[in-house]
Each structure stands twice: as structure tokens, then as C-alpha cells.
PDB file of N, CA and C in Angstrom:
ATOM      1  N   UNK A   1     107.620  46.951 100.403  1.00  0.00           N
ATOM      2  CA  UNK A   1     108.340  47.558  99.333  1.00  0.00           C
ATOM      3  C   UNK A   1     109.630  48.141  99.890  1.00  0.00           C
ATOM      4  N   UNK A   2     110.725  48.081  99.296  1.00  0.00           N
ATOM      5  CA  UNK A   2     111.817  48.519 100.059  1.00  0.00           C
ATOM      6  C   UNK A   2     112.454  49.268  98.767  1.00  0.00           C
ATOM      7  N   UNK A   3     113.327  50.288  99.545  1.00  0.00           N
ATOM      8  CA  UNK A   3     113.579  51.652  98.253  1.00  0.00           C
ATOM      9  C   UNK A   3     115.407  51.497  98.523  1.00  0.00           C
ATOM     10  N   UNK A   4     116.057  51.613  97.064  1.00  0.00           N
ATOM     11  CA  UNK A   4     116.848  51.507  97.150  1.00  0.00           C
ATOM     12  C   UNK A   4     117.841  52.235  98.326  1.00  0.00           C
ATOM     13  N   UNK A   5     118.866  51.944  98.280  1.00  0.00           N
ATOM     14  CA  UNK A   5     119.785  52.547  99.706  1.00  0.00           C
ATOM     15  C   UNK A   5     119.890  54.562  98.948  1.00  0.00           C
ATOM     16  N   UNK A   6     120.501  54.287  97.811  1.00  0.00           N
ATOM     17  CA  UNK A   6     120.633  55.983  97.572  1.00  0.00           C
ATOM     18  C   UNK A   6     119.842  56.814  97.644  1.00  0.00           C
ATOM     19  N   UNK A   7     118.062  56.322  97.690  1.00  0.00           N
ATOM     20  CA  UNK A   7     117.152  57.069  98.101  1.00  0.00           C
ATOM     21  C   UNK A   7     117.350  58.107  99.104  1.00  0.00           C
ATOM     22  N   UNK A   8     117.406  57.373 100.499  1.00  0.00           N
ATOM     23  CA  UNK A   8     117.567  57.953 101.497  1.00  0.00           C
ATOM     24  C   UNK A   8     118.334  59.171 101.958  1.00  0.00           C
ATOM     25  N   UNK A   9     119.377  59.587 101.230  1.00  0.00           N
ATOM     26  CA  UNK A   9     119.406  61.235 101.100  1.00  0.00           C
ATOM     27  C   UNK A   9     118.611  61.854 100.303  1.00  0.00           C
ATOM     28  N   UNK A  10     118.405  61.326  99.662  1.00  0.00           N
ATOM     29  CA  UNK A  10     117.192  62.496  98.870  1.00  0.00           C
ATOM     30  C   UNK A  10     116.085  62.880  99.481  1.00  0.00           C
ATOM     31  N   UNK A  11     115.539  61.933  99.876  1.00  0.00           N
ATOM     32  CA  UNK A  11     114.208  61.833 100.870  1.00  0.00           C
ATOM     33  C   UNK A  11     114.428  63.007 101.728  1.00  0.00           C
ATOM     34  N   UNK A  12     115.634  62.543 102.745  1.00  0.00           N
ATOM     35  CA  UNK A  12     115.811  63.548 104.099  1.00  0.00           C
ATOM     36  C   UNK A  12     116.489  64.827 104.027  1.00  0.00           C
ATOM     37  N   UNK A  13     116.706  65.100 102.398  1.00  0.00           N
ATOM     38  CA  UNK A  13     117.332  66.294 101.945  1.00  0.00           C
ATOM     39  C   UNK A  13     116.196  67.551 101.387  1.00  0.00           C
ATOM     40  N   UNK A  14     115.250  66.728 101.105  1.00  0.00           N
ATOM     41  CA  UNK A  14     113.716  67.366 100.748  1.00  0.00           C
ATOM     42  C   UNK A  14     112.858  67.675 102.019  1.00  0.00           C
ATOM     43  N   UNK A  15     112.917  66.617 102.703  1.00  0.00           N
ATOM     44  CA  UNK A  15     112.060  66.748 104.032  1.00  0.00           C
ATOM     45  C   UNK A  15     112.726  68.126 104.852  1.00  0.00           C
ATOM     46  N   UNK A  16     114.343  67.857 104.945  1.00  0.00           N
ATOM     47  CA  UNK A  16     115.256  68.959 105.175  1.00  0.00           C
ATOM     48  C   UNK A  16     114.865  69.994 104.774  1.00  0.00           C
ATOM     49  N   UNK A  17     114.568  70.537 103.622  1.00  0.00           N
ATOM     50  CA  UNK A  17     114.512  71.407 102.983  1.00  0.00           C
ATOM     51  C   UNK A  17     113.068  72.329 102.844  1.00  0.00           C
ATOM     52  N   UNK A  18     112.334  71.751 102.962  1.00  0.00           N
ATOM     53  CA  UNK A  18     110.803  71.752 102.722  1.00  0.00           C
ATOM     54  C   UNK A  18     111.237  72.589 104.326  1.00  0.00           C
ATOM     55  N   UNK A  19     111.500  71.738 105.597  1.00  0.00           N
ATOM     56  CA  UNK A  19     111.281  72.589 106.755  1.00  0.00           C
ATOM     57  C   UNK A  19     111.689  74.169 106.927  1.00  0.00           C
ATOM     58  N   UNK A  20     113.324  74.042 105.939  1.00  0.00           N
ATOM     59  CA  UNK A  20     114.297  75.258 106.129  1.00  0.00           C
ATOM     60  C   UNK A  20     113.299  76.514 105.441  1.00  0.00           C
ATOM     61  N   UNK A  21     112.885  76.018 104.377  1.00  0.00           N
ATOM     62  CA  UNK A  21     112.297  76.751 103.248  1.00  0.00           C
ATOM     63  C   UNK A  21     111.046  77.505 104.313  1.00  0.00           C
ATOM     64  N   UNK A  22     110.080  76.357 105.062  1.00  0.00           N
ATOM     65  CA  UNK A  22     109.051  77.146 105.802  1.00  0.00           C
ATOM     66  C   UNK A  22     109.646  78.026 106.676  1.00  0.00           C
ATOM     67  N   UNK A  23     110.659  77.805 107.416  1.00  0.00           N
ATOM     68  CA  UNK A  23     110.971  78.853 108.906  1.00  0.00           C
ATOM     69  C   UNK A  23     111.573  79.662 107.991  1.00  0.00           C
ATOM     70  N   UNK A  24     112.283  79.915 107.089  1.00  0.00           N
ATOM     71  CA  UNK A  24     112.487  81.205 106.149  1.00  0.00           C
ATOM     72  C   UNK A  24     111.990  81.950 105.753  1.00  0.00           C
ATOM     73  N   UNK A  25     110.457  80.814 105.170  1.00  0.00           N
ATOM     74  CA  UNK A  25     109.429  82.215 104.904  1.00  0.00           C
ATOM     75  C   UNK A  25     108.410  82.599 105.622  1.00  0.00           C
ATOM     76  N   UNK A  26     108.149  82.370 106.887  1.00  0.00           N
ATOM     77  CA  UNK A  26     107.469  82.784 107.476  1.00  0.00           C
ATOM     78  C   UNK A  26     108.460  83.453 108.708  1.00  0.00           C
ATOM     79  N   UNK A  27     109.171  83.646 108.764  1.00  0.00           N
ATOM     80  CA  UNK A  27     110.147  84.961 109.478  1.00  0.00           C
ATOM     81  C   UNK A  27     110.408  85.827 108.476  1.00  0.00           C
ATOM     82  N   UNK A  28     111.657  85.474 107.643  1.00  0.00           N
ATOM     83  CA  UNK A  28     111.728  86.574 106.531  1.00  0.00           C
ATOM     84  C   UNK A  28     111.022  87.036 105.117  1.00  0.00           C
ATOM     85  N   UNK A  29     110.565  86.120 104.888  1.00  0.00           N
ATOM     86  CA  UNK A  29     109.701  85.685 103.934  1.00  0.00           C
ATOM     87  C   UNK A  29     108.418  86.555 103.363  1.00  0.00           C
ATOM     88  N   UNK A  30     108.015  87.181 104.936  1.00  0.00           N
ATOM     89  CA  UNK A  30     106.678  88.264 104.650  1.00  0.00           C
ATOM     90  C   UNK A  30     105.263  87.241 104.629  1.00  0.00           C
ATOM     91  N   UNK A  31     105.800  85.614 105.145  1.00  0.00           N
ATOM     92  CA  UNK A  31     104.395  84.821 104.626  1.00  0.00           C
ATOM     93  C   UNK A  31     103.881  84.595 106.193  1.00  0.00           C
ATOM     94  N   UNK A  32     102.469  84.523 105.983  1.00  0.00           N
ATOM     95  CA  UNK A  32     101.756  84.767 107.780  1.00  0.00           C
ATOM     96  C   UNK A  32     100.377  83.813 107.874  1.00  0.00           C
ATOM     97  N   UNK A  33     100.605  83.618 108.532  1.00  0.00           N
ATOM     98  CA  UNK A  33      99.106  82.267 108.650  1.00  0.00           C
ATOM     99  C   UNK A  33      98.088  82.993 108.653  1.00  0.00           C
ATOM    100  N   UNK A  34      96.282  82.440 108.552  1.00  0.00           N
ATOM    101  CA  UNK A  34      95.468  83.291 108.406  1.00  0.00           C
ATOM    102  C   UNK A  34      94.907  83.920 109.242  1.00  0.00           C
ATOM    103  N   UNK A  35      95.427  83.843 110.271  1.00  0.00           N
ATOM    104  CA  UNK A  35      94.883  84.187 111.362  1.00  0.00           C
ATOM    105  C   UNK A  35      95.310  85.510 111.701  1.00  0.00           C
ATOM    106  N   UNK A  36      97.274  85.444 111.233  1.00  0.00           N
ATOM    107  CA  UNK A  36      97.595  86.516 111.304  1.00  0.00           C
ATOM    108  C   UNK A  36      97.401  87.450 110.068  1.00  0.00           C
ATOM    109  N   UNK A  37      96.970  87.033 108.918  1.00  0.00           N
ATOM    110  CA  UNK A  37      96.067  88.089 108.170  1.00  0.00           C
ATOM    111  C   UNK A  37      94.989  88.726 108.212  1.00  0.00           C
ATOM    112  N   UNK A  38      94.123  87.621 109.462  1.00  0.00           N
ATOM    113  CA  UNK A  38      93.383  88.904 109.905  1.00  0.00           C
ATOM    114  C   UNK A  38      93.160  90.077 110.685  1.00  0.00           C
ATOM    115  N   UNK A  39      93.836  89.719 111.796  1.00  0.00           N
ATOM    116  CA  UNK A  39      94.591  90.452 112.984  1.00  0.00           C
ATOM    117  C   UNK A  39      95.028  91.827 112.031  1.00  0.00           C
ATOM    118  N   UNK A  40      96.122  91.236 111.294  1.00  0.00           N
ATOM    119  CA  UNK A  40      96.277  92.287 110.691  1.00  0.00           C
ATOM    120  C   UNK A  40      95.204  93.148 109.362  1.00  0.00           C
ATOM    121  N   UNK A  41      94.440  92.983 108.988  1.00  0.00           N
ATOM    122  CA  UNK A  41      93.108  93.218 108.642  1.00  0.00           C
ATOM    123  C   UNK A  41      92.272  94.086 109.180  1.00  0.00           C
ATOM    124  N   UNK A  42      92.254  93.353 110.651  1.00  0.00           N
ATOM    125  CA  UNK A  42      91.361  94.309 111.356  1.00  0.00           C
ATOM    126  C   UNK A  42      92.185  95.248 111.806  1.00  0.00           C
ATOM    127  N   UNK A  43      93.381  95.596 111.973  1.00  0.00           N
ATOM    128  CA  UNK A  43      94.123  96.473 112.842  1.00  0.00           C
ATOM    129  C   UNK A  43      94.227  97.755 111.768  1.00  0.00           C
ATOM    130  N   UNK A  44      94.282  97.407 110.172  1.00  0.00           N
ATOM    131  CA  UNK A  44      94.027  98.126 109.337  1.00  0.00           C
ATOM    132  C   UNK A  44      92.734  98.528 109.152  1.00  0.00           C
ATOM    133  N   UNK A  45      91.659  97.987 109.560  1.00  0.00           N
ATOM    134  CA  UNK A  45      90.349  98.780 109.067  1.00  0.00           C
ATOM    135  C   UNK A  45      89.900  99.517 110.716  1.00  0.00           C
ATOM    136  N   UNK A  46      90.556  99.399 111.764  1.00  0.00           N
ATOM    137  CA  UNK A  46      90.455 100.262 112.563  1.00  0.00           C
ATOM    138  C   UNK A  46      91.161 101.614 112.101  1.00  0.00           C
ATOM    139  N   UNK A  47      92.294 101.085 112.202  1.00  0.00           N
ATOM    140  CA  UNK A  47      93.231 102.810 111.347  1.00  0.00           C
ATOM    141  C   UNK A  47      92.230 103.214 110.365  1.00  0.00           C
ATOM    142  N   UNK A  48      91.907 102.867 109.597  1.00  0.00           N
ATOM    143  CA  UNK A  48      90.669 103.597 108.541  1.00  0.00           C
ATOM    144  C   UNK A  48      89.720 104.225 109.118  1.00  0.00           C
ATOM    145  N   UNK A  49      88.990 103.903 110.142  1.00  0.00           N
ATOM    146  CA  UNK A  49      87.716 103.965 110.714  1.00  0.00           C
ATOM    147  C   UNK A  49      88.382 105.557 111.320  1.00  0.00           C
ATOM    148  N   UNK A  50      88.967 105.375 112.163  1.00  0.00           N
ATOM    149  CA  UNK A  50      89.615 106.508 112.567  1.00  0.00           C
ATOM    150  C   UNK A  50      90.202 107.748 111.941  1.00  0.00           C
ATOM    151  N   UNK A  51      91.109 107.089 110.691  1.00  0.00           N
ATOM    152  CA  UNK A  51      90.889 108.597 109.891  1.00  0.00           C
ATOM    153  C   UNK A  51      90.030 109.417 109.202  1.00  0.00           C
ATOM    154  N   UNK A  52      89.207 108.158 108.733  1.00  0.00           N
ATOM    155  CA  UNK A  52      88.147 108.961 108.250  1.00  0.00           C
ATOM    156  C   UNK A  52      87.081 109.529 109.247  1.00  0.00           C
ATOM    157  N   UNK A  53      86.909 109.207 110.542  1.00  0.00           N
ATOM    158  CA  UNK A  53      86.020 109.771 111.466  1.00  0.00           C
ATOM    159  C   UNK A  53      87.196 111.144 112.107  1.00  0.00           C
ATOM    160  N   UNK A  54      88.175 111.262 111.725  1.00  0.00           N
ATOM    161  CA  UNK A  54      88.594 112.618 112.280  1.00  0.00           C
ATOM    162  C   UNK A  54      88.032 114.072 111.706  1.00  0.00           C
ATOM    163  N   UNK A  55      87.453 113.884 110.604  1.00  0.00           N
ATOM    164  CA  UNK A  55      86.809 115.535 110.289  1.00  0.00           C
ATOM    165  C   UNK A  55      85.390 115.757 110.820  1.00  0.00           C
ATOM    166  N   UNK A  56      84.897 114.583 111.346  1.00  0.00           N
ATOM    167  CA  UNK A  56      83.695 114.686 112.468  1.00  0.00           C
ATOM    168  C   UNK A  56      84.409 115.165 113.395  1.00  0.00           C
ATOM    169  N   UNK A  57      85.701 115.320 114.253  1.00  0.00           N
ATOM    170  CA  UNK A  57      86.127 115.113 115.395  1.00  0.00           C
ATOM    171  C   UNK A  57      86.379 116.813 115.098  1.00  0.00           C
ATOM    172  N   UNK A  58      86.807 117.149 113.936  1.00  0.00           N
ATOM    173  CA  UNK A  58      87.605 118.659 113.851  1.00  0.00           C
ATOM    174  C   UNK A  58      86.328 119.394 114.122  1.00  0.00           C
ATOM    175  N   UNK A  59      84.958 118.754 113.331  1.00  0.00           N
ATOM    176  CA  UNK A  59      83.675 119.916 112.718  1.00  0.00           C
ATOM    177  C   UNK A  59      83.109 119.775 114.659  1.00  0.00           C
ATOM    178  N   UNK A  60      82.886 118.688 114.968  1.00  0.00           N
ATOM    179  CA  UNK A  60      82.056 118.713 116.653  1.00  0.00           C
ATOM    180  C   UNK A  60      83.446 119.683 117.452  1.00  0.00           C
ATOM    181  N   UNK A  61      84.686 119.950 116.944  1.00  0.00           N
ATOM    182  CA  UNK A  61      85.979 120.748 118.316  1.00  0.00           C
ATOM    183  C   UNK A  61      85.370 122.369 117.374  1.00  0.00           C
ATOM    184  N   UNK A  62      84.796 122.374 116.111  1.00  0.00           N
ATOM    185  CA  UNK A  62      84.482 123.759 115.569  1.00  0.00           C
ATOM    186  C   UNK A  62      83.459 124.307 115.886  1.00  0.00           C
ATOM    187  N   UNK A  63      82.067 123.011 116.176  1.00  0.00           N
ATOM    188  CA  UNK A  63      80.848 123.857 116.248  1.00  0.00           C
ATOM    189  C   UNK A  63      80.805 123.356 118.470  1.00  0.00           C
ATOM    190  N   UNK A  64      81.591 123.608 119.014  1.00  0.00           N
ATOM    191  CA  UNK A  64      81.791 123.202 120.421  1.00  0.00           C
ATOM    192  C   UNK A  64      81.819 124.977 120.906  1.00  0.00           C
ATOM    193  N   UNK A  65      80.560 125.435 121.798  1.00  0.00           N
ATOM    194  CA  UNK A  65      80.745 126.985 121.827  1.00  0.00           C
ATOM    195  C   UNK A  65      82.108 127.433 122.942  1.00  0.00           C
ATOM    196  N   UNK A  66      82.524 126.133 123.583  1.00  0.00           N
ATOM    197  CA  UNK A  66      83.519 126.202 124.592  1.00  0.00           C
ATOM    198  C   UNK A  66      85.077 125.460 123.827  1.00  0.00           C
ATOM    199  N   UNK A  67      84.961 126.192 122.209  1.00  0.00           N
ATOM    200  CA  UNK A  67      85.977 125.810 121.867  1.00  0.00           C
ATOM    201  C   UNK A  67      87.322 126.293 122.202  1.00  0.00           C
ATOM    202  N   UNK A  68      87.708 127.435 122.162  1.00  0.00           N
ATOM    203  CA  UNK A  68      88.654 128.277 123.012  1.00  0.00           C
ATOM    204  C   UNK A  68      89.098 128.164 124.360  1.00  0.00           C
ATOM    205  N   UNK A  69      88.125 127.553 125.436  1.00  0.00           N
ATOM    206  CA  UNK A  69      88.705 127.357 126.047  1.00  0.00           C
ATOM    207  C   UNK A  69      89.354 125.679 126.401  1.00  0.00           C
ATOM    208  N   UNK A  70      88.685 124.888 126.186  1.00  0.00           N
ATOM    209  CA  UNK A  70      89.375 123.653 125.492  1.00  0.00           C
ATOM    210  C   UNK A  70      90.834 123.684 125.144  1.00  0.00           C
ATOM    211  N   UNK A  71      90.443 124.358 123.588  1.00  0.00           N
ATOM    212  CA  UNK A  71      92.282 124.367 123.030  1.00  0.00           C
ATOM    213  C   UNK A  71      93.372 124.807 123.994  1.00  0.00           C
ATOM    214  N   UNK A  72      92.812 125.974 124.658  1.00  0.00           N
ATOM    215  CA  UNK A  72      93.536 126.706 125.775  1.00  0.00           C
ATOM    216  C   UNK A  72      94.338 125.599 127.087  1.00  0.00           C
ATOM    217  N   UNK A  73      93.497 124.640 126.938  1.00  0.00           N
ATOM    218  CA  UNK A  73      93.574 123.342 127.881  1.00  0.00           C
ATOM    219  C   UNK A  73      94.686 122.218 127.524  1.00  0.00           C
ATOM    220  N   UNK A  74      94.027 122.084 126.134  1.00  0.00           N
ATOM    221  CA  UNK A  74      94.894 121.354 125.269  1.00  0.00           C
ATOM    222  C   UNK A  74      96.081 121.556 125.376  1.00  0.00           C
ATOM    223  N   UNK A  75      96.335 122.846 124.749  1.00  0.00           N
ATOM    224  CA  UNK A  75      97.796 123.163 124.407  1.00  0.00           C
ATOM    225  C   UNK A  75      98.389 123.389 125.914  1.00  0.00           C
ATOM    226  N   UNK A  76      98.328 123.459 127.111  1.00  0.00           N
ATOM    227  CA  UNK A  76      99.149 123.343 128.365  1.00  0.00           C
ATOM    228  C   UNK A  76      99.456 122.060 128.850  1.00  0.00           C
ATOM    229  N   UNK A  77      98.315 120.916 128.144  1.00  0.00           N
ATOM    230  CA  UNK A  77      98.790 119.656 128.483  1.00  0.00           C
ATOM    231  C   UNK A  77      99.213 119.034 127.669  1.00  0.00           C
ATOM    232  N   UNK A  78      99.991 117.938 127.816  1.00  0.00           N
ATOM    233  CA  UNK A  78     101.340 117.364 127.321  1.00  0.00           C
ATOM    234  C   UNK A  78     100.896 115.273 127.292  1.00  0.00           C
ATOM    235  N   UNK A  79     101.521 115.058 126.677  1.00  0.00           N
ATOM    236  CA  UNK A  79     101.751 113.665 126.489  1.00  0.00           C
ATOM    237  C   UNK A  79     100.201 112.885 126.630  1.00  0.00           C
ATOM    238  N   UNK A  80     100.346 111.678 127.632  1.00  0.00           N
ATOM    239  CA  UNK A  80      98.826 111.003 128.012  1.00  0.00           C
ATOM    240  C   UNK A  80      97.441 112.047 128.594  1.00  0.00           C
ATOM    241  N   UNK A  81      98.396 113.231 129.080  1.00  0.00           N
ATOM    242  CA  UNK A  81      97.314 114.011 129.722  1.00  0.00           C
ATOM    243  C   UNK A  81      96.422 114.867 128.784  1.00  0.00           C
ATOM    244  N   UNK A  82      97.277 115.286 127.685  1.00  0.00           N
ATOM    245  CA  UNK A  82      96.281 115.885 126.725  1.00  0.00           C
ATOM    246  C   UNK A  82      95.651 114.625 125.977  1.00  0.00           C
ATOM    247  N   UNK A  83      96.143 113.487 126.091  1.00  0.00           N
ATOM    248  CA  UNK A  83      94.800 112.430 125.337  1.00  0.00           C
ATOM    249  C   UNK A  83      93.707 112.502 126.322  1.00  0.00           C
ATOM    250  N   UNK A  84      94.431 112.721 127.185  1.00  0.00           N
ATOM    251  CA  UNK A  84      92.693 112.044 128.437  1.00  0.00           C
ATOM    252  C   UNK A  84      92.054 113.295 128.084  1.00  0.00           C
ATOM    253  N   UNK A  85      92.497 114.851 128.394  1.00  0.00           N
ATOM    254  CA  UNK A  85      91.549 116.300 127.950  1.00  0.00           C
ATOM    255  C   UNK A  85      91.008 115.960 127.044  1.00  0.00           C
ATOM    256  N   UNK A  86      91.511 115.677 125.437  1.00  0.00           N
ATOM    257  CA  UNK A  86      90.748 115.546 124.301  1.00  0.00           C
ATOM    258  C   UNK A  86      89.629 114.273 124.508  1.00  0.00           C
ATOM    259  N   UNK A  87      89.841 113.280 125.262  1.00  0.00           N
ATOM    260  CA  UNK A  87      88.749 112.496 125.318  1.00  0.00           C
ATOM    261  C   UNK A  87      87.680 112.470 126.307  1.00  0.00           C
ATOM    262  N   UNK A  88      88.197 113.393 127.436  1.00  0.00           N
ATOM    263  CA  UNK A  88      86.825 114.033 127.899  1.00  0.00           C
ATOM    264  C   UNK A  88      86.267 115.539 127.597  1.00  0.00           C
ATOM    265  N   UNK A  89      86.601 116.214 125.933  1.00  0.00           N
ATOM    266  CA  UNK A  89      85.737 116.583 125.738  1.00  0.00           C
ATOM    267  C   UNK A  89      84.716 116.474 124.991  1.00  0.00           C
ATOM    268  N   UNK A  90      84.638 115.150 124.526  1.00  0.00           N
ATOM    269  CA  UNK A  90      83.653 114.243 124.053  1.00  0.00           C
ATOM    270  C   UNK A  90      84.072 114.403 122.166  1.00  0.00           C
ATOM    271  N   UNK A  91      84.911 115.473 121.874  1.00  0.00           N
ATOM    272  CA  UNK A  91      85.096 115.247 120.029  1.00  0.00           C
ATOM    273  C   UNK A  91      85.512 114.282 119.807  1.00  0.00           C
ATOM    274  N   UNK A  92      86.124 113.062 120.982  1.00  0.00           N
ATOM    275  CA  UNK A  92      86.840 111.761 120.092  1.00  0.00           C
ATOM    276  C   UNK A  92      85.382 110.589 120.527  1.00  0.00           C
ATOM    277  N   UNK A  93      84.653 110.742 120.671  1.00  0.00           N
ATOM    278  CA  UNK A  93      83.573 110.113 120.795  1.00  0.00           C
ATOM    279  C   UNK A  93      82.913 109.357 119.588  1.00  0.00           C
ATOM    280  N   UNK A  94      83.292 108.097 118.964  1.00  0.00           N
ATOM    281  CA  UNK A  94      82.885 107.512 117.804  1.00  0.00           C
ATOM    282  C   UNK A  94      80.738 107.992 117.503  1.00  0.00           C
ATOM    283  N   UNK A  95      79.964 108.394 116.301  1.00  0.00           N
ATOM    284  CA  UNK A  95      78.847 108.291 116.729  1.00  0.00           C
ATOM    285  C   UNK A  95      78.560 106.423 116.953  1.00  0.00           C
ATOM    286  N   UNK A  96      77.266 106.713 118.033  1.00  0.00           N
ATOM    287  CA  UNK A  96      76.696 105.568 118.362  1.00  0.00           C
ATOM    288  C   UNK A  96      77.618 104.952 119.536  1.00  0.00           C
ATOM    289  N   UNK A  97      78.501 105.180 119.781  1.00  0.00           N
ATOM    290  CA  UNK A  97      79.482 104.894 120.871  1.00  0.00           C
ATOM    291  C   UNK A  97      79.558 105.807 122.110  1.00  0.00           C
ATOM    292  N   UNK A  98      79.559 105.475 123.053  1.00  0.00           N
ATOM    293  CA  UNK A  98      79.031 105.671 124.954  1.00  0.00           C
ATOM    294  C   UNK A  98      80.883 106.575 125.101  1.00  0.00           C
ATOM    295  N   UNK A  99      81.325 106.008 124.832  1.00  0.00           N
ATOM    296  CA  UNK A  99      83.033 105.685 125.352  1.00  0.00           C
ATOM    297  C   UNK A  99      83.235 106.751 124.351  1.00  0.00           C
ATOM    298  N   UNK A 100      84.948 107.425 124.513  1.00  0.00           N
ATOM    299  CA  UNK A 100      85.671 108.164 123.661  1.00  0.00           C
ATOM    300  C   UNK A 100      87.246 106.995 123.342  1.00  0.00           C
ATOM    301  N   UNK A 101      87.202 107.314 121.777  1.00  0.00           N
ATOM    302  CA  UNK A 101      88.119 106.198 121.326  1.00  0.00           C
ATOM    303  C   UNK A 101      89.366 106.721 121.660  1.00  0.00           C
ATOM    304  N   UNK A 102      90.507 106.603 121.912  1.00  0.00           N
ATOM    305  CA  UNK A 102      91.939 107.023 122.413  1.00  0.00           C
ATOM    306  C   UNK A 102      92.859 107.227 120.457  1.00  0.00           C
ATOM    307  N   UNK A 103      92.335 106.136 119.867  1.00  0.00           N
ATOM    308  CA  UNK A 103      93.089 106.434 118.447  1.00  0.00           C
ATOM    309  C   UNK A 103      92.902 107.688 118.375  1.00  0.00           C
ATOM    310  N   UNK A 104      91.270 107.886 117.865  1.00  0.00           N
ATOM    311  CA  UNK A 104      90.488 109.070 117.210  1.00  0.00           C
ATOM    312  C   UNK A 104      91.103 110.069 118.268  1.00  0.00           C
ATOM    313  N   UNK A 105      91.295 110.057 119.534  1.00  0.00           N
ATOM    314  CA  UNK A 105      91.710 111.470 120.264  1.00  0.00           C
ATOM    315  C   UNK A 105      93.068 111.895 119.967  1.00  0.00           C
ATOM    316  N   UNK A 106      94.065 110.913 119.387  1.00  0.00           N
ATOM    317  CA  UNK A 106      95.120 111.271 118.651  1.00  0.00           C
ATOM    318  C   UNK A 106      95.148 111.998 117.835  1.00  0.00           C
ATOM    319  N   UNK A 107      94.211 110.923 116.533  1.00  0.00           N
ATOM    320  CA  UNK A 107      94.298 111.697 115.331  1.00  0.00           C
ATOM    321  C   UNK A 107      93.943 113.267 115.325  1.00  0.00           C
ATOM    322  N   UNK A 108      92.685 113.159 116.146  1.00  0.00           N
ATOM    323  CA  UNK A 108      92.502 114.610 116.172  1.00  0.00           C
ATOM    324  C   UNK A 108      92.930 115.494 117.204  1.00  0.00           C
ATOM    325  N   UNK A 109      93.777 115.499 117.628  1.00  0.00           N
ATOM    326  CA  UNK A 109      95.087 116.033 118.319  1.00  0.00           C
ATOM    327  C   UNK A 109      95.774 116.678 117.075  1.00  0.00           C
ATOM    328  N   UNK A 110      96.068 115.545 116.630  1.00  0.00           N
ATOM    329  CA  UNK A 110      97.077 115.668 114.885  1.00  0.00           C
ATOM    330  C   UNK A 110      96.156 116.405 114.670  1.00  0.00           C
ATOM    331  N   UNK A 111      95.051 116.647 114.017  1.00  0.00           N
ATOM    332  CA  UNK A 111      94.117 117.402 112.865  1.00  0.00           C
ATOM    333  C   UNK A 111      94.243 118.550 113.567  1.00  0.00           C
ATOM    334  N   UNK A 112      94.153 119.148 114.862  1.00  0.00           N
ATOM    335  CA  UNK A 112      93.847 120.696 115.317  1.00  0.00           C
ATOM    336  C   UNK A 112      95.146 120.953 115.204  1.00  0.00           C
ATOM    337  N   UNK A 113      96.795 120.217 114.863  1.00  0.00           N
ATOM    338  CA  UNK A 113      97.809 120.641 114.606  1.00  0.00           C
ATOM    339  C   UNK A 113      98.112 121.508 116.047  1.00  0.00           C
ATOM    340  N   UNK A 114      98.116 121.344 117.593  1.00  0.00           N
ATOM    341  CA  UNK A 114      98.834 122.000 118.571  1.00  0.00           C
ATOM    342  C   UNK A 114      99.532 122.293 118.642  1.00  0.00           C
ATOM    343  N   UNK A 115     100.291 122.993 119.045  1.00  0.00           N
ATOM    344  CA  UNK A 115     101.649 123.430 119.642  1.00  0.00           C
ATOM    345  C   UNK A 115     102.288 122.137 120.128  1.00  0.00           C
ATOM    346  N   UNK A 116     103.687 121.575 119.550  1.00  0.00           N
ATOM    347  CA  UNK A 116     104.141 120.590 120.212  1.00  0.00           C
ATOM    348  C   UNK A 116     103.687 119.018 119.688  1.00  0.00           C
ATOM    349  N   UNK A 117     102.725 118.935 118.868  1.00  0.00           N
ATOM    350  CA  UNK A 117     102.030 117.512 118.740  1.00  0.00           C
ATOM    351  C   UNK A 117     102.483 117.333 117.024  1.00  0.00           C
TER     352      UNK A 117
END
């Protein structure tokens, strides 16, 4: 079957186009393969997990009888070093989890509102 001669821009003007149209919308576009919808999915239901486990994190830094001196700790350390204090004093400790989570020792950094944070 053979297609007339004027075809042939049309063809390679669509094929053209169809490509421009994809690298447009998947850079500017906001459109993301599924893979990267889940990635991003899960990166959102971690952030969840974490805020909502921060008023466990405030009530275990309230009912902690060595709370005072903790904060006292807290508030002299600064940057990565007060994450590592808050996560070895076990309030960023997910339940059922061995480990202390580094998000959750943020957030609740944020929640006791420190000096400086």
C-alpha cells in the first residue's frame, strides 16, 4: 500500500508532536509514572505516621521522671546533636520498633517548641 507523498508531513508532524507533548508533560506538566506515584505515596504516608505519632512522643517526654533534666540537655544542644539526644532518650521510639525514628525526633523537637528550633 503506498500513501500519498503529502502524507508524510503529517505523519512526522504528529509523531513530532506526540514526543514534544510527552517531555513537556512529564517535566512541566506535573505528570509522573507509577512508580513515581508511589514513591511519592509512601513518602507521604510516612510524614503522616510521624505526625500523628508525635503526641505519643510529647505524653512518653511528660510522663519521663528525668524530664527536666533531658530538656536541660536538649536545649544546650544544637543542630544533628540535639537529634541524636532526643533519639537516645527513647521518646522518638516508634511503638513496636527496637530503633528511634530521626523524622519523629524532629517532629518532636518541634512539639516541645525549644529554644532555637
Amino acid at each position: 500500500m503506498t500513501f500519498p507523498e503529502w502524507t508524510k508531513p503529517g505523519i512526522y508532524g504528529a509523531l513530532c508532536g506526540a514526543i514534544a507533548v510527552s517531555i513537556l508533560g512529564f517535566t512541566w506538566g506535573g505528570w509522573t509514572t507509577s512508580g513515581g506515584a508511589q514513591e511519592l505515596a509512601k513518602d507521604h504516608a510516612s510524614e503522616e505516621v510521624t505526625l500523628a505519632m508525635v503526641p505519643v512522643c510529647l505524653n512518653r517526654s511528660a510522663a519521663d521522671p528525668k524530664r527536666e533534666e533531658i530538656i536541660v540537655t536538649l536545649q544546650e544542644a544544637s543542630g544533628f546533636s540535639r537529634r541524636k539526644a532526643m533519639m537516645d532518650t527513647g521518646w522518638a521510639t516508634l511503638p513496636g520498633s527496637e530503633t528511634p525514628s530521626r523524622d519523629l525526633a524532629d517532629a518532636c523537637i518541634a512539639g516541645l517548641a525549644l529554644d532555637g528550633s
